[in-house]
N, C-alpha and C. Protein backbone atom coordinates (compact mmCIF):
# COMPACT_ATOMS: atom_id res chain seq x y z
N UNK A 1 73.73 88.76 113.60
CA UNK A 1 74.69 89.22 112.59
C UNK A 1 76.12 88.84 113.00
N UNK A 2 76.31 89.01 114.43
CA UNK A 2 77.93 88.52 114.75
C UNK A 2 77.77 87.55 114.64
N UNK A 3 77.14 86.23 114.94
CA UNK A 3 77.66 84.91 114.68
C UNK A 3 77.32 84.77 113.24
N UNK A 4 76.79 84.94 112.83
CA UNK A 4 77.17 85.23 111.24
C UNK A 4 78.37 85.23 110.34
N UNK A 5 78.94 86.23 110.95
CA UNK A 5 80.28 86.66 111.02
C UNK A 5 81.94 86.00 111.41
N UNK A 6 80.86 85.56 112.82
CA UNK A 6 81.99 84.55 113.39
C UNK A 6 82.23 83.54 112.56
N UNK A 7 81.25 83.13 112.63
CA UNK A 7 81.04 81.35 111.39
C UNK A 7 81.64 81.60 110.27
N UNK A 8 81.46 82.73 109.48
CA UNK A 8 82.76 83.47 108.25
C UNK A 8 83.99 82.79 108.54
N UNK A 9 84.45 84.35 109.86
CA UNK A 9 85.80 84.00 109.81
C UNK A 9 86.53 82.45 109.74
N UNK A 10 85.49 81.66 110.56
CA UNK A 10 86.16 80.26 111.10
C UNK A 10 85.99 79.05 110.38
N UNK A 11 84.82 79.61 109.19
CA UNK A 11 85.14 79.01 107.68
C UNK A 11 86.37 79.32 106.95
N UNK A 12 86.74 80.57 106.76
CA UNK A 12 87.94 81.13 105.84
C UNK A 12 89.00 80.84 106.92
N UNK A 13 88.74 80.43 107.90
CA UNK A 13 90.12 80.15 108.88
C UNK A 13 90.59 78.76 108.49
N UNK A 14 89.78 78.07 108.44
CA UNK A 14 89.12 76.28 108.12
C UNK A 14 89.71 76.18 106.89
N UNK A 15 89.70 76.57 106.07
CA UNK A 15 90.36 76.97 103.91
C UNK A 15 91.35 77.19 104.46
N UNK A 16 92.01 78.31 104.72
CA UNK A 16 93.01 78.54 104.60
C UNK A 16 94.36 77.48 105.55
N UNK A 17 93.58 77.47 106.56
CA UNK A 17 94.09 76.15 107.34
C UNK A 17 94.27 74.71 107.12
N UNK A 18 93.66 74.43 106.29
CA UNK A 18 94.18 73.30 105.53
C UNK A 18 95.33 73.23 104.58
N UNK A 19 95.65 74.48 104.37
CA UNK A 19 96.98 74.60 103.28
C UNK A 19 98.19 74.49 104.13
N UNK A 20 97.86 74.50 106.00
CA UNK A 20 99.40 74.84 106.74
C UNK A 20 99.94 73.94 107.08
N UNK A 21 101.01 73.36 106.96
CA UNK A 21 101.77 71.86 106.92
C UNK A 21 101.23 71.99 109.16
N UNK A 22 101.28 70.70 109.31
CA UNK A 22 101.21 69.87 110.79
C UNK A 22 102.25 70.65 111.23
N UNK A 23 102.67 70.32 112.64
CA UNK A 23 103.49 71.13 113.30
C UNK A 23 104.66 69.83 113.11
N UNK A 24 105.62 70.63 113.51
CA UNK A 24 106.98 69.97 113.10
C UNK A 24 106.94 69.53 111.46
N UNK A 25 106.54 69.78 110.49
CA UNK A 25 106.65 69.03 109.05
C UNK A 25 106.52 70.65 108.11
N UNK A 26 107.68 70.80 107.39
CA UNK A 26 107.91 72.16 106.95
C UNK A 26 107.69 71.95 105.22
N UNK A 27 106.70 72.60 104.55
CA UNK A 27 106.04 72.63 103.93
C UNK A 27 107.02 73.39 102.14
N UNK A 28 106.62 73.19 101.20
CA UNK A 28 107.01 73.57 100.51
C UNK A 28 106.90 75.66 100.19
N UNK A 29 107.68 76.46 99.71
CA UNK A 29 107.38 77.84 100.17
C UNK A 29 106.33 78.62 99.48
N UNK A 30 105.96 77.72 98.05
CA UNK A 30 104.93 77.78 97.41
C UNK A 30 103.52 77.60 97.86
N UNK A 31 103.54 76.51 98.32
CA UNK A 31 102.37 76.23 99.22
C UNK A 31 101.81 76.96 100.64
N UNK A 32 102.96 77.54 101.47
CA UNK A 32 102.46 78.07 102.11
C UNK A 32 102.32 79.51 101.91
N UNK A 33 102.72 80.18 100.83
CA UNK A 33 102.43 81.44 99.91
C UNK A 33 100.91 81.44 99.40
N UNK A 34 100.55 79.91 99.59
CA UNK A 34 99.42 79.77 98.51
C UNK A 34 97.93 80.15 99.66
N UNK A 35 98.25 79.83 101.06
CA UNK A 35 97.95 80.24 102.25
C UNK A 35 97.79 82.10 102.19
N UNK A 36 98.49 82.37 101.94
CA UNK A 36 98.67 83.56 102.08
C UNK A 36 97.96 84.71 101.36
N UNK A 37 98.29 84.18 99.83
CA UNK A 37 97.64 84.64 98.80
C UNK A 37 96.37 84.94 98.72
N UNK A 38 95.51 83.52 99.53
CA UNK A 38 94.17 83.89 99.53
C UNK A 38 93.39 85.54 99.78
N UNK A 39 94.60 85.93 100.49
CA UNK A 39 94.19 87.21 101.55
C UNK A 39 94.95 88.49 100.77
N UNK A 40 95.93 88.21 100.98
CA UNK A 40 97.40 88.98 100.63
C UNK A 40 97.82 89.56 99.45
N UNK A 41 97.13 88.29 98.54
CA UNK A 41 97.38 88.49 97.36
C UNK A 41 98.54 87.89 96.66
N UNK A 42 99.10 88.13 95.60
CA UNK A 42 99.98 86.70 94.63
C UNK A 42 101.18 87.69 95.37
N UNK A 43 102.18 87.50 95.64
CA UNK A 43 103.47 87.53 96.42
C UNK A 43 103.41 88.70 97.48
N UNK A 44 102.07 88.36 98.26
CA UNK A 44 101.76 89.71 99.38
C UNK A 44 101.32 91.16 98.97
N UNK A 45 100.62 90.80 97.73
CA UNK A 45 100.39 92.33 96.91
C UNK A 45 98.87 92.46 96.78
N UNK A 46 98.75 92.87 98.43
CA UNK A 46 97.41 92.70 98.60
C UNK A 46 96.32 93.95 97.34
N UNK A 47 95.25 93.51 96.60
CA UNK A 47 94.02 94.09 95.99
C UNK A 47 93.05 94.90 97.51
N UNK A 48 93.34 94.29 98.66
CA UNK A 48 91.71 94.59 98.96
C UNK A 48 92.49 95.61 100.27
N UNK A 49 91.91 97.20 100.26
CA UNK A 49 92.02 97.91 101.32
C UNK A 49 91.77 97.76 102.90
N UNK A 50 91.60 96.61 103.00
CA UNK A 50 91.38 96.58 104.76
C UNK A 50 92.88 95.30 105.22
N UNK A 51 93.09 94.85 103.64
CA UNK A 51 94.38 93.68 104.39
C UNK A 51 95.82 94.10 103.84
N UNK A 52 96.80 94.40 104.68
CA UNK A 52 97.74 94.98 104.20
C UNK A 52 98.76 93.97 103.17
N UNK A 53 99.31 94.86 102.86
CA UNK A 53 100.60 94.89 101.17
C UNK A 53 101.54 93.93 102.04
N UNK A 54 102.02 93.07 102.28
CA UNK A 54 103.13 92.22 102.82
C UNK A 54 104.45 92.01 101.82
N UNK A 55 103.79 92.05 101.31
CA UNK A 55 105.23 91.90 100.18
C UNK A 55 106.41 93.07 100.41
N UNK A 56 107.66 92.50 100.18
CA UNK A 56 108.88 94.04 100.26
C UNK A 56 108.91 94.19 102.07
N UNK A 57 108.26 93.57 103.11
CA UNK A 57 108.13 93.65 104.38
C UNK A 57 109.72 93.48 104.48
N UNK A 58 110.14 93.82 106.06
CA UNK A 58 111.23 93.01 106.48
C UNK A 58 111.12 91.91 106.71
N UNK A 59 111.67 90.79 107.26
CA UNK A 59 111.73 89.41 107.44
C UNK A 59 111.13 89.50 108.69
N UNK A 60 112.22 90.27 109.12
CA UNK A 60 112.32 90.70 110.97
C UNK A 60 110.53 90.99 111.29
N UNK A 61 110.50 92.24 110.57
CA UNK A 61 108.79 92.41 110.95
C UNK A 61 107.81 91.18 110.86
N UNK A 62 107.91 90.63 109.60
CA UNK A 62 106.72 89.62 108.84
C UNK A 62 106.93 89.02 110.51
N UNK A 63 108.17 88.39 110.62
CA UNK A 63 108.44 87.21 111.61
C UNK A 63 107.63 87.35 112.98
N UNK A 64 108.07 88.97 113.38
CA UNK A 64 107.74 89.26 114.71
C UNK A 64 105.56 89.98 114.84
N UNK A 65 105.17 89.88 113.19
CA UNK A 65 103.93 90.29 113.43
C UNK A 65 103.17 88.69 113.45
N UNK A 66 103.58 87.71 113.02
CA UNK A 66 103.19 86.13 112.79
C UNK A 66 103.14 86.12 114.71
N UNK A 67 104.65 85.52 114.79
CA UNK A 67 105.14 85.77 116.80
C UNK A 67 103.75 86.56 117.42
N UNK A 68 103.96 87.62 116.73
CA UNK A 68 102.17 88.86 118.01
C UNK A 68 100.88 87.99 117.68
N UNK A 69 100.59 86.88 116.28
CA UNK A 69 99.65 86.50 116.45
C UNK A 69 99.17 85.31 116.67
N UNK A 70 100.16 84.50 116.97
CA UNK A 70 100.45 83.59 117.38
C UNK A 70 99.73 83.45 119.06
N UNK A 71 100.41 84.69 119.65
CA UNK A 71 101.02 84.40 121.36
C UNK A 71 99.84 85.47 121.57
N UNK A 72 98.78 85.76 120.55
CA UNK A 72 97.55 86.79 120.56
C UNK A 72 98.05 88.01 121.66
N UNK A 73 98.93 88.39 121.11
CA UNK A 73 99.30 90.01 121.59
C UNK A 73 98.90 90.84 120.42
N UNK A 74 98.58 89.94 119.57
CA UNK A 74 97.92 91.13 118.09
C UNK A 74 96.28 90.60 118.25
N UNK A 75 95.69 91.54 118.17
CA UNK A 75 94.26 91.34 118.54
C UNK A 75 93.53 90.25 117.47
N UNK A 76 92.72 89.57 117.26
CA UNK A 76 91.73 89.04 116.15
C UNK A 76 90.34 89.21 116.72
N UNK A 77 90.18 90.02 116.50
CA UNK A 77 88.28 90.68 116.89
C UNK A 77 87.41 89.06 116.28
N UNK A 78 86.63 88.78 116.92
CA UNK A 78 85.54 87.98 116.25
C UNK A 78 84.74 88.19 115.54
N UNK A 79 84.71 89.96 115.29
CA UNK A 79 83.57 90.63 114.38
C UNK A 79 84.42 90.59 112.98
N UNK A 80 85.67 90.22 112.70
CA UNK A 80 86.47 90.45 111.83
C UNK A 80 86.79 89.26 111.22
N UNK A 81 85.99 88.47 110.04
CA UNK A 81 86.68 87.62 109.70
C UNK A 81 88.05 86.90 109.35
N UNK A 82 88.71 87.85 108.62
CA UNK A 82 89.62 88.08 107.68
C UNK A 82 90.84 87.80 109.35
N UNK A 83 90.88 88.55 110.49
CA UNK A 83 91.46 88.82 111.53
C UNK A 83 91.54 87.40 112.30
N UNK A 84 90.52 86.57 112.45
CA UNK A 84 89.95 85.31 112.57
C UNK A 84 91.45 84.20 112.06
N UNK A 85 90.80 84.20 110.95
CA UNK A 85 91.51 84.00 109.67
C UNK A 85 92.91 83.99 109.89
N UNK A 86 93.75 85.19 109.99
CA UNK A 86 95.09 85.38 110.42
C UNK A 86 95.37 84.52 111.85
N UNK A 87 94.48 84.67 112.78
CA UNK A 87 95.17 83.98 114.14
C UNK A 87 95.23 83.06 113.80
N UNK A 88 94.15 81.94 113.39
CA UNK A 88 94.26 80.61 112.78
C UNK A 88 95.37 80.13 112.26
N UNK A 89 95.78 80.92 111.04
CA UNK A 89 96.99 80.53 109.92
C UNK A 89 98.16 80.52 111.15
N UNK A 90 98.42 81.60 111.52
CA UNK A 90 99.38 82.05 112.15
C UNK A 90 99.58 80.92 113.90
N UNK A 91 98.65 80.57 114.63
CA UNK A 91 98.73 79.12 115.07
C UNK A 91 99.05 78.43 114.65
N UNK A 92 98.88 77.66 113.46
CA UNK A 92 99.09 76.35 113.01
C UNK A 92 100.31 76.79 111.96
N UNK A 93 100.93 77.41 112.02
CA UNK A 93 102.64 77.87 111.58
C UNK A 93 103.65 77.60 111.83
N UNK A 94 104.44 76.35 111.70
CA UNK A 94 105.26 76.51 112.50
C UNK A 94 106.82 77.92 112.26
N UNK A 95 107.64 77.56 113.43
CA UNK A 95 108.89 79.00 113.13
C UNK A 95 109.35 78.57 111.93
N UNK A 96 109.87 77.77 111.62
CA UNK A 96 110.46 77.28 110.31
C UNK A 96 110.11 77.40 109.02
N UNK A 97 108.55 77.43 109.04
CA UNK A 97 107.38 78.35 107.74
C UNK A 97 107.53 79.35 107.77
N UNK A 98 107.27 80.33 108.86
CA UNK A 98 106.84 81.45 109.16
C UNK A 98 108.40 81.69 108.92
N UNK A 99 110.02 82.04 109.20
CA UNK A 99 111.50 82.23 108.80
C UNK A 99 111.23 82.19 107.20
N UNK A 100 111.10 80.74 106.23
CA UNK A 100 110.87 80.77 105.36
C UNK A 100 109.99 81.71 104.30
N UNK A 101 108.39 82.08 104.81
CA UNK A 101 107.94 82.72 104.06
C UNK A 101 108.34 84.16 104.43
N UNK A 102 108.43 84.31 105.52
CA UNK A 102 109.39 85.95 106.07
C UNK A 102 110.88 85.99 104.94
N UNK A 103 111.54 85.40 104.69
CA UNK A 103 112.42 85.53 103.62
C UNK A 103 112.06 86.13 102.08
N UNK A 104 110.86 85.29 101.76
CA UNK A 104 110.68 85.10 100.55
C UNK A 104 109.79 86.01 100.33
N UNK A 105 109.19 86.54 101.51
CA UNK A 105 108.52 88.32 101.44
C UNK A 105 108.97 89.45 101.27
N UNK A 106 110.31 89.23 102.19
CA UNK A 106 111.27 90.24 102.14
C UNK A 106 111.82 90.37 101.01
N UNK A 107 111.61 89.54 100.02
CA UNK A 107 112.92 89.92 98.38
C UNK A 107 112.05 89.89 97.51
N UNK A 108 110.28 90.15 97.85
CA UNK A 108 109.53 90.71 96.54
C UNK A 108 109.50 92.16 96.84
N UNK A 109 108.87 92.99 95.91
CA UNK A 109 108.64 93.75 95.78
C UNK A 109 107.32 94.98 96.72
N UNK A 110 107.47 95.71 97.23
CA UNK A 110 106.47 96.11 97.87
C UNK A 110 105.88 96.80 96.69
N UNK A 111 104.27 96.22 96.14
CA UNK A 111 103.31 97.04 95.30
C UNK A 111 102.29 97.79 95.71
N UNK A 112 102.81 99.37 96.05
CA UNK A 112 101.53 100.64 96.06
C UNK A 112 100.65 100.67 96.22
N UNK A 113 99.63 100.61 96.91
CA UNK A 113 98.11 100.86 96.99
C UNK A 113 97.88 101.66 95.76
N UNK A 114 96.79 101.70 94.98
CA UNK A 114 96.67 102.76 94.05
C UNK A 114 95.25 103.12 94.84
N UNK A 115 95.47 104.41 95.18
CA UNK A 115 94.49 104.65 95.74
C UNK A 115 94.14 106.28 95.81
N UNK A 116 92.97 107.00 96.19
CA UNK A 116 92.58 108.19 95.61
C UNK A 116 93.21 109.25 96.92
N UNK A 117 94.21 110.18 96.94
CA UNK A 117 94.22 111.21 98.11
C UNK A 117 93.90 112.57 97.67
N UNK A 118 94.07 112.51 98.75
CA UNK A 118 93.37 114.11 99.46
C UNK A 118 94.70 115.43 99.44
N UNK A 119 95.05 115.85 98.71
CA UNK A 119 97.01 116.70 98.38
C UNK A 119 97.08 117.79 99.55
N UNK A 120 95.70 118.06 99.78
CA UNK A 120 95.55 119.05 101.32
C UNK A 120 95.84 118.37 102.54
N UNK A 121 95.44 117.44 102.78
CA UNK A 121 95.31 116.40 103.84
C UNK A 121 96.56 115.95 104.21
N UNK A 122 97.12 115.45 102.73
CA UNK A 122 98.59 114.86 102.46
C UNK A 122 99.48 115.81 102.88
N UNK A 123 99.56 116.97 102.86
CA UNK A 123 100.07 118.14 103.35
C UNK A 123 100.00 118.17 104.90
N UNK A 124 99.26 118.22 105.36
CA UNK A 124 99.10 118.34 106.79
C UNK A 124 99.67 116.92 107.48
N UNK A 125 99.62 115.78 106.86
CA UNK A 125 100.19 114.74 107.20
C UNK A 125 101.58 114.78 107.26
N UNK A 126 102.12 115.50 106.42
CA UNK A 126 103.69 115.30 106.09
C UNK A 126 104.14 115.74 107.29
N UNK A 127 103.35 117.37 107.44
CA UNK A 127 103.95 118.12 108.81
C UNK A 127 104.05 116.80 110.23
N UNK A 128 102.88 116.14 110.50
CA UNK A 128 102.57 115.21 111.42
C UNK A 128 103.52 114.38 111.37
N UNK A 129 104.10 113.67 109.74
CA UNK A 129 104.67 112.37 110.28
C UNK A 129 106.60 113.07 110.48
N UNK A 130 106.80 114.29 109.44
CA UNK A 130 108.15 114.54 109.96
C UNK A 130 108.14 114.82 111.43
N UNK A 131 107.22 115.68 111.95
CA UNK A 131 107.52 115.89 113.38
C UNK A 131 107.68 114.65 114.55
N UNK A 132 106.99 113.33 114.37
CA UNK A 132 106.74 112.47 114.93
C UNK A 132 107.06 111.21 114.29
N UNK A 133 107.00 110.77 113.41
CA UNK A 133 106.89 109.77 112.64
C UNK A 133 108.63 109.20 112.45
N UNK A 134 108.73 110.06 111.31
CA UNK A 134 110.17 109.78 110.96
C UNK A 134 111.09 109.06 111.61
N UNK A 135 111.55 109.38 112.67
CA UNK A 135 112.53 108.58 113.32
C UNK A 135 112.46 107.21 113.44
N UNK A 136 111.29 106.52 113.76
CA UNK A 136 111.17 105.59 113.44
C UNK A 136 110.62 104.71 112.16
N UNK A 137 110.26 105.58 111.38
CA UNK A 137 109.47 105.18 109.95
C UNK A 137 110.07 106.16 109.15
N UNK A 138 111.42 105.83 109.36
CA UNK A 138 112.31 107.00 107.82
C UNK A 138 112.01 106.46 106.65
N UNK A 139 112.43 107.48 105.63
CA UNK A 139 112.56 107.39 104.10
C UNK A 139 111.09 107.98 103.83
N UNK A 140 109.60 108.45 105.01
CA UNK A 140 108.48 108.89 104.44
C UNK A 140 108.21 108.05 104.53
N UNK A 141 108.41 106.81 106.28
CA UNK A 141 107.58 105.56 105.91
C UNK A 141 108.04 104.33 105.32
N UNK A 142 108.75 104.48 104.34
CA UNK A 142 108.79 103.59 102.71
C UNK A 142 110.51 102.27 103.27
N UNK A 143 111.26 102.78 104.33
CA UNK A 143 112.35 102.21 104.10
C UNK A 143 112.07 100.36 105.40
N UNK A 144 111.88 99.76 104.68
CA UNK A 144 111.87 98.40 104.96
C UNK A 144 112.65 97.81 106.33
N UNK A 145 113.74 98.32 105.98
CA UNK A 145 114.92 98.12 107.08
C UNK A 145 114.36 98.87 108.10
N UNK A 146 113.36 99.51 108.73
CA UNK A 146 113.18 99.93 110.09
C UNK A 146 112.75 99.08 111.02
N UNK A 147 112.50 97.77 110.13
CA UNK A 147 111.91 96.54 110.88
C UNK A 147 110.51 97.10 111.66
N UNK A 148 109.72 98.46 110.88
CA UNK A 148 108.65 98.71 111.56
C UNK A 148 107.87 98.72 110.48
N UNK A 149 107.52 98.30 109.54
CA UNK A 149 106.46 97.68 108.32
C UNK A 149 106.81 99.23 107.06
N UNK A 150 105.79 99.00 106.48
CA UNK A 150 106.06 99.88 105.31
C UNK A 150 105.01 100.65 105.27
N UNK A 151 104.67 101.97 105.46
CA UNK A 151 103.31 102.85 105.27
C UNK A 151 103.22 103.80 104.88
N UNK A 152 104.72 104.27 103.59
CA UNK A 152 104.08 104.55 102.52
C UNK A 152 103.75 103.38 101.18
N UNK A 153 102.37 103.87 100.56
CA UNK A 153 101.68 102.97 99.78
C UNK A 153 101.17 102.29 100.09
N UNK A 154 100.69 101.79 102.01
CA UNK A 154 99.53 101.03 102.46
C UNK A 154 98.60 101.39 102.07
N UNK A 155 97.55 100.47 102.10
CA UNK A 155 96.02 101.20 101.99
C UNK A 155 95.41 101.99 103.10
N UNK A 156 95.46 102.80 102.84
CA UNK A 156 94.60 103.90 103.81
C UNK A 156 93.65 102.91 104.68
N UNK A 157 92.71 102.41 104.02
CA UNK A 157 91.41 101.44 105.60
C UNK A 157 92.34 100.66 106.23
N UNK A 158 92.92 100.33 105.99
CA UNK A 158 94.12 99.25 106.98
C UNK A 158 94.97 99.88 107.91
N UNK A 159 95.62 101.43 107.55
CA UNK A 159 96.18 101.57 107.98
C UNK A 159 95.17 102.57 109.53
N UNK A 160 94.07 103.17 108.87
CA UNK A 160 92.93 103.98 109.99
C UNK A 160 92.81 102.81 110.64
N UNK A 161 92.71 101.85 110.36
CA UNK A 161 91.80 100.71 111.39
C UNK A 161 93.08 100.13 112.33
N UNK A 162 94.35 100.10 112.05
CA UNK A 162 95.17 100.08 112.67
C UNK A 162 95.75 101.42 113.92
N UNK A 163 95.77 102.43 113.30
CA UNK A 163 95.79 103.42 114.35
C UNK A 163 94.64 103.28 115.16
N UNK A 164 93.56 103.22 114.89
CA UNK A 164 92.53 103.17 115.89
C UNK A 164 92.49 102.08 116.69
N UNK A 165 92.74 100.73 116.82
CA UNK A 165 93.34 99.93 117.58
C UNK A 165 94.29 100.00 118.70
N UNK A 166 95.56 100.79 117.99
CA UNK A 166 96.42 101.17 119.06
C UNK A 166 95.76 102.53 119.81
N UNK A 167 95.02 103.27 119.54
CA UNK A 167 94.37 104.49 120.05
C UNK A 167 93.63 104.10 121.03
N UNK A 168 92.98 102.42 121.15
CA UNK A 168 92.28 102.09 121.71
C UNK A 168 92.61 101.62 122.55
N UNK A 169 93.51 100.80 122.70
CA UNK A 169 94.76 100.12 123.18
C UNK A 169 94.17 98.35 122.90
N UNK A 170 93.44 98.17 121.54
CA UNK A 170 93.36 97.17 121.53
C UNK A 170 94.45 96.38 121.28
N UNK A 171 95.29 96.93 120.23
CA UNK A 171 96.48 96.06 120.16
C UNK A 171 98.04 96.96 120.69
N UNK A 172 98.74 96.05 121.34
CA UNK A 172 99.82 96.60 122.03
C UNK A 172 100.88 97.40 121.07
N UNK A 173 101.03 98.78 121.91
CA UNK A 173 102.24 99.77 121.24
C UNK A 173 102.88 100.33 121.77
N UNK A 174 103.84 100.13 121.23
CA UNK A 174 105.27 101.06 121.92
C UNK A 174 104.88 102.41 122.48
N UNK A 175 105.62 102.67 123.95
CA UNK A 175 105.24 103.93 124.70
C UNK A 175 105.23 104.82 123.78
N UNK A 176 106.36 105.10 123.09
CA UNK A 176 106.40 106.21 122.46
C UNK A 176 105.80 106.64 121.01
N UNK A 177 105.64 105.35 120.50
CA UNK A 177 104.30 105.67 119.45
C UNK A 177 102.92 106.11 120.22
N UNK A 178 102.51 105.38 121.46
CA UNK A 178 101.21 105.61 121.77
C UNK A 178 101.10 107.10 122.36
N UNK A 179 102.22 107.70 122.28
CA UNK A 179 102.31 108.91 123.24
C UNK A 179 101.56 109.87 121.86
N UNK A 180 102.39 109.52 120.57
CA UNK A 180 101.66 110.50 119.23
C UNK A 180 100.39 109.73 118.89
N UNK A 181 99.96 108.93 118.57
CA UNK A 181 98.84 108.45 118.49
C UNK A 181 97.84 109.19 119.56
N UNK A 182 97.82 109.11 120.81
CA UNK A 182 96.93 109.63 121.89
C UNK A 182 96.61 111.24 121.34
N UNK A 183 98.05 111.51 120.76
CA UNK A 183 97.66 113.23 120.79
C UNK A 183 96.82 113.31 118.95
N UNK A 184 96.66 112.21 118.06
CA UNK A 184 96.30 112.70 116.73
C UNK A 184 94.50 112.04 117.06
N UNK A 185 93.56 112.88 116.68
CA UNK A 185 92.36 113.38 116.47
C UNK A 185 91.76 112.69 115.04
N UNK A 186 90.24 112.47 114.90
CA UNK A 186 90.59 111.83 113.52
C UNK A 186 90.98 112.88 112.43
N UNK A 187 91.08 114.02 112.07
CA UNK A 187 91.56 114.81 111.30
C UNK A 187 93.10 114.46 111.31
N UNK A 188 93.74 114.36 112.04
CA UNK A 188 95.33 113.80 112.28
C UNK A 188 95.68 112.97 111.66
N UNK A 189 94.67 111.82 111.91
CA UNK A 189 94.97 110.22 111.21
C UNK A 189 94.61 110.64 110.00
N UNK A 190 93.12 111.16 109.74
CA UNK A 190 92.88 111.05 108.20
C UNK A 190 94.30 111.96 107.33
N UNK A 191 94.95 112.75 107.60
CA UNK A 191 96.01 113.61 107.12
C UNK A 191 97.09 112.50 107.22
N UNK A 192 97.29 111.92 108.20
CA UNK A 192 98.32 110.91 108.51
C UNK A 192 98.33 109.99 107.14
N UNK A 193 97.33 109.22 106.95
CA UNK A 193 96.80 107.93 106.16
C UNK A 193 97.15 108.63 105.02
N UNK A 194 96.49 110.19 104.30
CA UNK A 194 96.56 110.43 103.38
C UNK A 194 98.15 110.46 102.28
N UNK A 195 98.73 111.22 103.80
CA UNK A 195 100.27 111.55 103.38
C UNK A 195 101.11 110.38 102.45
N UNK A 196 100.90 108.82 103.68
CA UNK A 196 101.45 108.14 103.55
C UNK A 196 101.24 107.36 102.21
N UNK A 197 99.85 107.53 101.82
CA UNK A 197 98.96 106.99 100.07
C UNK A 197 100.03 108.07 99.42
N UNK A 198 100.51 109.08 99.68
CA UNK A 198 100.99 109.60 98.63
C UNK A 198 102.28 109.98 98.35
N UNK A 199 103.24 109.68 99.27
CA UNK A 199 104.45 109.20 99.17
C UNK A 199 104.62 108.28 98.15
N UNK A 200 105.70 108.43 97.20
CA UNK A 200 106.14 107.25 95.74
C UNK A 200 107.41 106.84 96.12
């Protein structure tokens, strides 16, 4: 079943990799959107709950999460196609794409997960993320400029599968995020995830 899997990802790595201009030769911003889209969706407005909303990102972030997967300080599991997929694109990128489409992310629109919560859960989350959260993810998450991504209106599976990563220490996190992460339980996260679906 995993090489199964593997062979996925490194097909959809293979597609999508053919859309990324050679190194040194900087590509039109359409085209390498068109890269993107496959996954992401039409201006980073991702449909599918396990790949996050990019659109409305900071520049700064888009730039520096491309940089983590590049220099594989951001994990790509082999059981994970889609993850596969990203290291690939994100190799064969050069800075000059990756500046470019980080621009042209940053001045769409971030579009909402529409997705089903839990108003109890969401409650207990709020308490969690003002006590902890906030300072670095003000506005409830939602404000762009923290140069730390956007999580209100992520999709909830993206965003659990992300805490559990850093919980794991598969992918690298700041001391002081990992210090609240270590202490939230899955009841924590699931309240966490919920809150953030329901922030407008």
């Amino acid at each position: 079943m995993m090489d199964k899997i593997a062979k996925l990802g490194l097909l959809t790595a293979a597609a999508i990799f053919c859309l990324v201009p050679a190194p040194g030769a900087q590509a039109d911003v359409n085209t390498v959107m068109a890269s993107c889209g496959g996954c992401h969706g039409k201006d980073g407005a991702s449909t599918d709950p396990t790949v996050p909303i990019i659109g409305g990102l900071s520049a700064t972030y888009f730039a520096d999460t491309m940089t983590a997967y590049k220099t594989k300080e951001r994990p790509c599991p082999a059981t994970d196609p889609k993850a596969v997929a990203m290291c690939a694109v994100a190799g064969g990128t050069g800075d000059a794409d990756i500046k470019q489409v980080a621009d042209y992310l940053s001045k769409q629109k971030f579009v909402r997960a529409s997705q089903t919560v839990d108003s109890a859960l969401a409650e207990k989350g709020k308490q969690i993320h003002q006590q902890n959260c906030e300072k670095c993810h003000s506005s409830n998450g939602s404000a762009a400029a923290d140069d730390a991504g956007i999580l209100a209106g992520q999709w909830m599976p993206y965003l659990k599968a992300q805490l559990a990563e850093f919980k794991s220490g598969a992918r690298k996190v700041d001391p002081k995020m990992k210090a609240v992460v270590d202490r939230l339980d899955a009841a924590g996260i699931d309240a966490l995830v919920n809150y953030y679906a329901s922030v407008k």
